[in-house]
C-alpha atoms as a PDB file:
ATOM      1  CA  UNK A   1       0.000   0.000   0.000  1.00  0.00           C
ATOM      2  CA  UNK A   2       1.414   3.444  -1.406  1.00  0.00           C
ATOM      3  CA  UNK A   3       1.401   6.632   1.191  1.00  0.00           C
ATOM      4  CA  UNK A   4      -1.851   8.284  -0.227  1.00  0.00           C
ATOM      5  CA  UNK A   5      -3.596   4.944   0.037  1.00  0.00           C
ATOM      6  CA  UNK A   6      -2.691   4.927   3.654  1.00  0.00           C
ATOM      7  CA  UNK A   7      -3.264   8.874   3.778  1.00  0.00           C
ATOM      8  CA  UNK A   8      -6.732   8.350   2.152  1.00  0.00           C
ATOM      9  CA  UNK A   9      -7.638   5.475   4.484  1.00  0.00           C
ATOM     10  CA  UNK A  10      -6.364   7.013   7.237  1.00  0.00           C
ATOM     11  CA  UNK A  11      -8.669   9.946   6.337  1.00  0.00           C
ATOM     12  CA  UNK A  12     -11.724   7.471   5.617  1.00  0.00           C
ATOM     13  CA  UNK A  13     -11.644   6.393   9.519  1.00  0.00           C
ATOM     14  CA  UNK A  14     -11.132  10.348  10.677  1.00  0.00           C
ATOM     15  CA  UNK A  15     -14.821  10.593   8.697  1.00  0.00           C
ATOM     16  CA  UNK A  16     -15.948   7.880  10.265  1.00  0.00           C
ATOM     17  CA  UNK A  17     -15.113   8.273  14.024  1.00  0.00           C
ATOM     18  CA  UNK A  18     -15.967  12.205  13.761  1.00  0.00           C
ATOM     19  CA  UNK A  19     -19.601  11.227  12.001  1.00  0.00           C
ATOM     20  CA  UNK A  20     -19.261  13.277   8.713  1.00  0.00           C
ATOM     21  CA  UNK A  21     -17.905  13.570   5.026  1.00  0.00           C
ATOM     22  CA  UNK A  22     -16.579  15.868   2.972  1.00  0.00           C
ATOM     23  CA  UNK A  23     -15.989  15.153  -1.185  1.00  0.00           C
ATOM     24  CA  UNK A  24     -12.159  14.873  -1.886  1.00  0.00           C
ATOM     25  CA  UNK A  25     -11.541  17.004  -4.825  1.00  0.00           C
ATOM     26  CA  UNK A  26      -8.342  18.407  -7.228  1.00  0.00           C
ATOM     27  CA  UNK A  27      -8.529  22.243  -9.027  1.00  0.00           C
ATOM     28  CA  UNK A  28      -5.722  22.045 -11.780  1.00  0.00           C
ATOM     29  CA  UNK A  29      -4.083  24.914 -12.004  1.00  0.00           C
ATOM     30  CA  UNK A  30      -1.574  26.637 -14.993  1.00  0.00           C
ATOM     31  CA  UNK A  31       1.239  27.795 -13.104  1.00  0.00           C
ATOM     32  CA  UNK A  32       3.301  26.994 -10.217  1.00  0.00           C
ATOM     33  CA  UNK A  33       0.949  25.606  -8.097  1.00  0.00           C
ATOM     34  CA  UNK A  34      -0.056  22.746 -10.229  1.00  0.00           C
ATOM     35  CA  UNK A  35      -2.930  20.249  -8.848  1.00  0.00           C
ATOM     36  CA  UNK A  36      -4.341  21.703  -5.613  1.00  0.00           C
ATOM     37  CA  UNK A  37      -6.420  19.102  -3.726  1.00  0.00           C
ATOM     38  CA  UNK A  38      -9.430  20.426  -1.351  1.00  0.00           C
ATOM     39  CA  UNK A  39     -12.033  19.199   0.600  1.00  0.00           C
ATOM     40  CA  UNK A  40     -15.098  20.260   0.393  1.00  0.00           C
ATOM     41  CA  UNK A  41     -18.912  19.959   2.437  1.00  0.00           C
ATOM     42  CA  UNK A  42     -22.056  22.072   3.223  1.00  0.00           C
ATOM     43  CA  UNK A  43     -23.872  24.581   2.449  1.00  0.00           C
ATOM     44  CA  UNK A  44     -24.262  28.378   3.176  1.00  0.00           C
ATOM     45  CA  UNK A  45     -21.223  31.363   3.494  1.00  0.00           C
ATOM     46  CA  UNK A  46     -17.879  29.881   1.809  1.00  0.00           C
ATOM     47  CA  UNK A  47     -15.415  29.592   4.391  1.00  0.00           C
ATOM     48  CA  UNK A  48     -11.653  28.647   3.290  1.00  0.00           C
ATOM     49  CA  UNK A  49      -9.710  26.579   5.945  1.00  0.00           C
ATOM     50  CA  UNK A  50      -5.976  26.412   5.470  1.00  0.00           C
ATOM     51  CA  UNK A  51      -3.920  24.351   7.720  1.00  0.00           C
ATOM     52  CA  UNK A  52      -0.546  25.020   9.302  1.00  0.00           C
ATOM     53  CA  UNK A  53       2.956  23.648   9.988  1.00  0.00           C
ATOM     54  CA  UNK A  54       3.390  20.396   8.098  1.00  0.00           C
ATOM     55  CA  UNK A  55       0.106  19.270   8.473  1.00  0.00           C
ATOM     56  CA  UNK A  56      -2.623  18.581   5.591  1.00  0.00           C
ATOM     57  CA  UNK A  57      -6.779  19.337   4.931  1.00  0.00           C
ATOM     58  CA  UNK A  58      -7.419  15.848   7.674  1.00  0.00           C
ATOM     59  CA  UNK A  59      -6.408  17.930  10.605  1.00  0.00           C
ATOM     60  CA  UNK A  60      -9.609  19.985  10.156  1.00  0.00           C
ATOM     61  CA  UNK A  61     -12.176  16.781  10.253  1.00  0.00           C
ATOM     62  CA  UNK A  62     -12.930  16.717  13.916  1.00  0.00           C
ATOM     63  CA  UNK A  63     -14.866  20.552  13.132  1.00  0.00           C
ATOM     64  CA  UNK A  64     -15.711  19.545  10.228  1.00  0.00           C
ATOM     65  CA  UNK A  65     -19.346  18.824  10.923  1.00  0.00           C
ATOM     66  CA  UNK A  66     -20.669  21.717  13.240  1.00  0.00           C
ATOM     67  CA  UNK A  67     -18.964  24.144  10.439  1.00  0.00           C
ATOM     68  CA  UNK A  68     -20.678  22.625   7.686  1.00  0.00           C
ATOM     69  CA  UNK A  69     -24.345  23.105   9.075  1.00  0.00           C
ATOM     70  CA  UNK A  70     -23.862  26.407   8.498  1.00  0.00           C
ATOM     71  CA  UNK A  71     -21.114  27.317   5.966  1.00  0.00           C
ATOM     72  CA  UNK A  72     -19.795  25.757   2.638  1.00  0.00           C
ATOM     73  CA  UNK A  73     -16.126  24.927   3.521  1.00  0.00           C
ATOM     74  CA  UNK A  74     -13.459  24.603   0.996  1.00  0.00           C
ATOM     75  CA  UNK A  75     -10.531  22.975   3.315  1.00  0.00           C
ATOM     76  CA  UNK A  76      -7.351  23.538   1.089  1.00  0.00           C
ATOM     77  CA  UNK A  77      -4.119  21.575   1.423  1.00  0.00           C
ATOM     78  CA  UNK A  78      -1.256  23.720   0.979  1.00  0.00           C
ATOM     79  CA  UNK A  79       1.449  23.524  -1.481  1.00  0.00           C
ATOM     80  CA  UNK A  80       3.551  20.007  -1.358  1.00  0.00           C
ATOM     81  CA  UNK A  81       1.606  18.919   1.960  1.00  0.00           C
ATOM     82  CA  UNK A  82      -1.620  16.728   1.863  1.00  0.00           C
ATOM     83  CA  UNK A  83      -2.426  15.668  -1.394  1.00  0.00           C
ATOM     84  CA  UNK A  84      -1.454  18.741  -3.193  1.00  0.00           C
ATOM     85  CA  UNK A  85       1.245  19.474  -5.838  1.00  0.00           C
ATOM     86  CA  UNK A  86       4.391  21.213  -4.360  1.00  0.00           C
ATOM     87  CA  UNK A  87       5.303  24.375  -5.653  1.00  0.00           C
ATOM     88  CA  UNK A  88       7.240  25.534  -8.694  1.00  0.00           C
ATOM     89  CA  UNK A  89       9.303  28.248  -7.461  1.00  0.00           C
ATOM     90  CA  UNK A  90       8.736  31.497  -8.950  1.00  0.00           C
ATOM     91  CA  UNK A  91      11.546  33.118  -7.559  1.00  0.00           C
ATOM     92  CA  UNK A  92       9.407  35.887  -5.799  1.00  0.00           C
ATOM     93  CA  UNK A  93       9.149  35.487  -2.185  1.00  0.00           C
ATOM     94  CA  UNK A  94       6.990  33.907   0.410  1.00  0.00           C
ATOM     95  CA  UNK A  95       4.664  36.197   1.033  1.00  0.00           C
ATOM     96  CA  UNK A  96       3.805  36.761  -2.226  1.00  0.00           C
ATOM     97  CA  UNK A  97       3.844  32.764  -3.096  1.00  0.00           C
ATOM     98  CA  UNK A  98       1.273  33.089  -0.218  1.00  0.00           C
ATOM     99  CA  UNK A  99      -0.992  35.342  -1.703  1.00  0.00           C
ATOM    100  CA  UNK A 100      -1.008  33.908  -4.912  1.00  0.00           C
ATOM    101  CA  UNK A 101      -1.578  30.273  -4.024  1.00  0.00           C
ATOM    102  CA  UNK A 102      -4.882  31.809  -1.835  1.00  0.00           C
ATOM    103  CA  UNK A 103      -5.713  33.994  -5.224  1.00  0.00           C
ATOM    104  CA  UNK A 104      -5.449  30.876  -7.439  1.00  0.00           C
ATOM    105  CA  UNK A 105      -6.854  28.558  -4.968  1.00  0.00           C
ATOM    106  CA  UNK A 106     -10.268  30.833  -4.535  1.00  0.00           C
ATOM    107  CA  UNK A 107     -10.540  32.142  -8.289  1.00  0.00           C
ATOM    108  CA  UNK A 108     -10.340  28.140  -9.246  1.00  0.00           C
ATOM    109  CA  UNK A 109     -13.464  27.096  -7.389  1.00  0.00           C
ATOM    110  CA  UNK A 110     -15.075  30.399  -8.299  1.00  0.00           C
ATOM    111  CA  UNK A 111     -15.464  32.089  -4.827  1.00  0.00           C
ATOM    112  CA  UNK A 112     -15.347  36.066  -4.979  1.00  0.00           C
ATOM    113  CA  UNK A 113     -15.317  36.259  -0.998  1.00  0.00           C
ATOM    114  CA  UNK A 114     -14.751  34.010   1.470  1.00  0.00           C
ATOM    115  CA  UNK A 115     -14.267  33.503   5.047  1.00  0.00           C
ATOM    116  CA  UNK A 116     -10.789  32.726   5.673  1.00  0.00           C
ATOM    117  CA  UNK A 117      -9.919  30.553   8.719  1.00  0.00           C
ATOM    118  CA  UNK A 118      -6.012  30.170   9.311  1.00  0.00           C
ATOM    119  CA  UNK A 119      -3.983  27.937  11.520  1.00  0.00           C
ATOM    120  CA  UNK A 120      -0.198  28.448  12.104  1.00  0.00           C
ATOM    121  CA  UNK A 121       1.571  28.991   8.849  1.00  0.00           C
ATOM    122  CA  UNK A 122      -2.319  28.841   7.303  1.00  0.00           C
ATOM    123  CA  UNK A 123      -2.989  31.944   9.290  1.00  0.00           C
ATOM    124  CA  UNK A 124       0.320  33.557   7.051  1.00  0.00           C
ATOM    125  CA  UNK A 125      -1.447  32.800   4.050  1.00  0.00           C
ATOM    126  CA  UNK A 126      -4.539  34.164   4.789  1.00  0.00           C
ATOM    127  CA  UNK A 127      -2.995  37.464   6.430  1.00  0.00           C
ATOM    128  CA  UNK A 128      -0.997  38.077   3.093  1.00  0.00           C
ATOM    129  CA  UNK A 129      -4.409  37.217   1.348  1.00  0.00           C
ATOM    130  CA  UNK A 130      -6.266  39.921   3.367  1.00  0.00           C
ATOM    131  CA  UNK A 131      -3.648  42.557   2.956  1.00  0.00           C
ATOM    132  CA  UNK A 132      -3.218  42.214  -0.855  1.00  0.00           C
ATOM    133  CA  UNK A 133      -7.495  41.789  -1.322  1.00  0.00           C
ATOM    134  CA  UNK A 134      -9.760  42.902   1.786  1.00  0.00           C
ATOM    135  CA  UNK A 135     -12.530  43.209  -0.946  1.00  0.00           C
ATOM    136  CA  UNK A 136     -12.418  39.099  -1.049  1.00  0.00           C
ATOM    137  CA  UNK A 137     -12.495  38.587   2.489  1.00  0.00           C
ATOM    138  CA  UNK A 138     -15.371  38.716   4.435  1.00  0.00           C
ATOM    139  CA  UNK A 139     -13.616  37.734   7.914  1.00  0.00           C
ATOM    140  CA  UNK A 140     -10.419  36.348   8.821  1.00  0.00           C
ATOM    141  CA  UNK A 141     -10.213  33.974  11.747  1.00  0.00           C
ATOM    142  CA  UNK A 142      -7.277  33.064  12.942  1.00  0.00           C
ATOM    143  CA  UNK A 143      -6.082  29.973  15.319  1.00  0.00           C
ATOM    144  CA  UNK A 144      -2.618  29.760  17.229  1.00  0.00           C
ATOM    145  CA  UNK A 145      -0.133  32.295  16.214  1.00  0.00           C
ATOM    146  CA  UNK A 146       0.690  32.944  12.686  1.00  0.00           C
ATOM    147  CA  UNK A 147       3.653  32.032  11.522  1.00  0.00           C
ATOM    148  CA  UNK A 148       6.143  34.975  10.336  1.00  0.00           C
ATOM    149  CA  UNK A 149       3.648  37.519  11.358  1.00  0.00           C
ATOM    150  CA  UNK A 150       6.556  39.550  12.572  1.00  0.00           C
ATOM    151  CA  UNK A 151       7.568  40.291   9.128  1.00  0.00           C
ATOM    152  CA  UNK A 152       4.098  41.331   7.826  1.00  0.00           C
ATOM    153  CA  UNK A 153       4.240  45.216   7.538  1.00  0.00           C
ATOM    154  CA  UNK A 154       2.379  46.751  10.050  1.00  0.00           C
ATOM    155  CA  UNK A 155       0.346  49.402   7.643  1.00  0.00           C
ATOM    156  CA  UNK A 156      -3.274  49.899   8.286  1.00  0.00           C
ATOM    157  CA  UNK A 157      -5.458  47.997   5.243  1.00  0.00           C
ATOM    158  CA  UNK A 158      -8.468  49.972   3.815  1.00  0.00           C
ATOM    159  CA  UNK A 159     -11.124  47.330   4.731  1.00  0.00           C
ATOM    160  CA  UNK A 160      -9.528  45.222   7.795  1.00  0.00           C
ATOM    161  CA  UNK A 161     -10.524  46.570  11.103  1.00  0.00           C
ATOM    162  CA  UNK A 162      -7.844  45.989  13.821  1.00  0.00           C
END
């Protein structure tokens, strides 16, 4: 049995023991980002999760459920973790890999405005999201301290309220 066979069954008992499902699916993307996988479930305001560290769109399961009664989640794997492609380097930095992977990610599925919901190094991606386009979030949420958010700049955004 190959690593995403064990990852996918892995993820098949997480559904099970937590009481819920979510459809597995891929965006393929031109550009450096390549196949993005995503989960996604419910119904209702789109919320975008994005997980942190080392970690993959599984670690989000055990909320899962509650969330999706009342929002339509789009749980992203990040670039070279879960079951997404890693990333062709652009040579442009990380912030701005950050931004563009949460641009590409949301104009793929075709949400305008989301929700964002960041953990850890997730919460970095969605902070460099909301900085570049506060027009296409509605709220960020973020859980645990983001990652590098020491070198964020610290100018007020038109459209984020501190």
């Amino acid at each position: 049995m190959n690593a995403i066979t064990k990852y996918q069954n892995t993820r098949a008992k997480l559904f099970e023991e937590f009481h819920t499902t979510a459809q597995s699916k891929y965006l393929e993307t031109i550009g450096p980002f390549g196949q993005i996988h995503y989960l996604e479930s419910g119904q209702g305001t789109p919320l975008v999760l994005v997980h942190g560290g080392l970690g993959h769109s599984s670690e989000w399961i055990p909320i899962l459920k509650p969330l999706s009664e009342r929002y339509r989640l789009f749980i992203v794997d990040r670039p070279g973790l879960g079951l997404t492609s890693p990333m062709e380097n652009q040579g442009i930095g990380f912030r701005q890999n950050s931004t563009a992977f949460i641009h590409t990610f949301m104009k793929g599925i075709g949400v305008p405005k989301a929700i964002l919901l960041g953990s850890s190094m997730g919460g970095y991606f969605s902070i460099c999201f909301a900085l570049e386009y506060p027009w296409k979030v509605e709220k960020l949420l973020l859980i645990g301290a983001p990652a590098g958010v020491e070198t964020l700049d610290s100018r007020p955004v038109a459209g984020i309220r501190y």
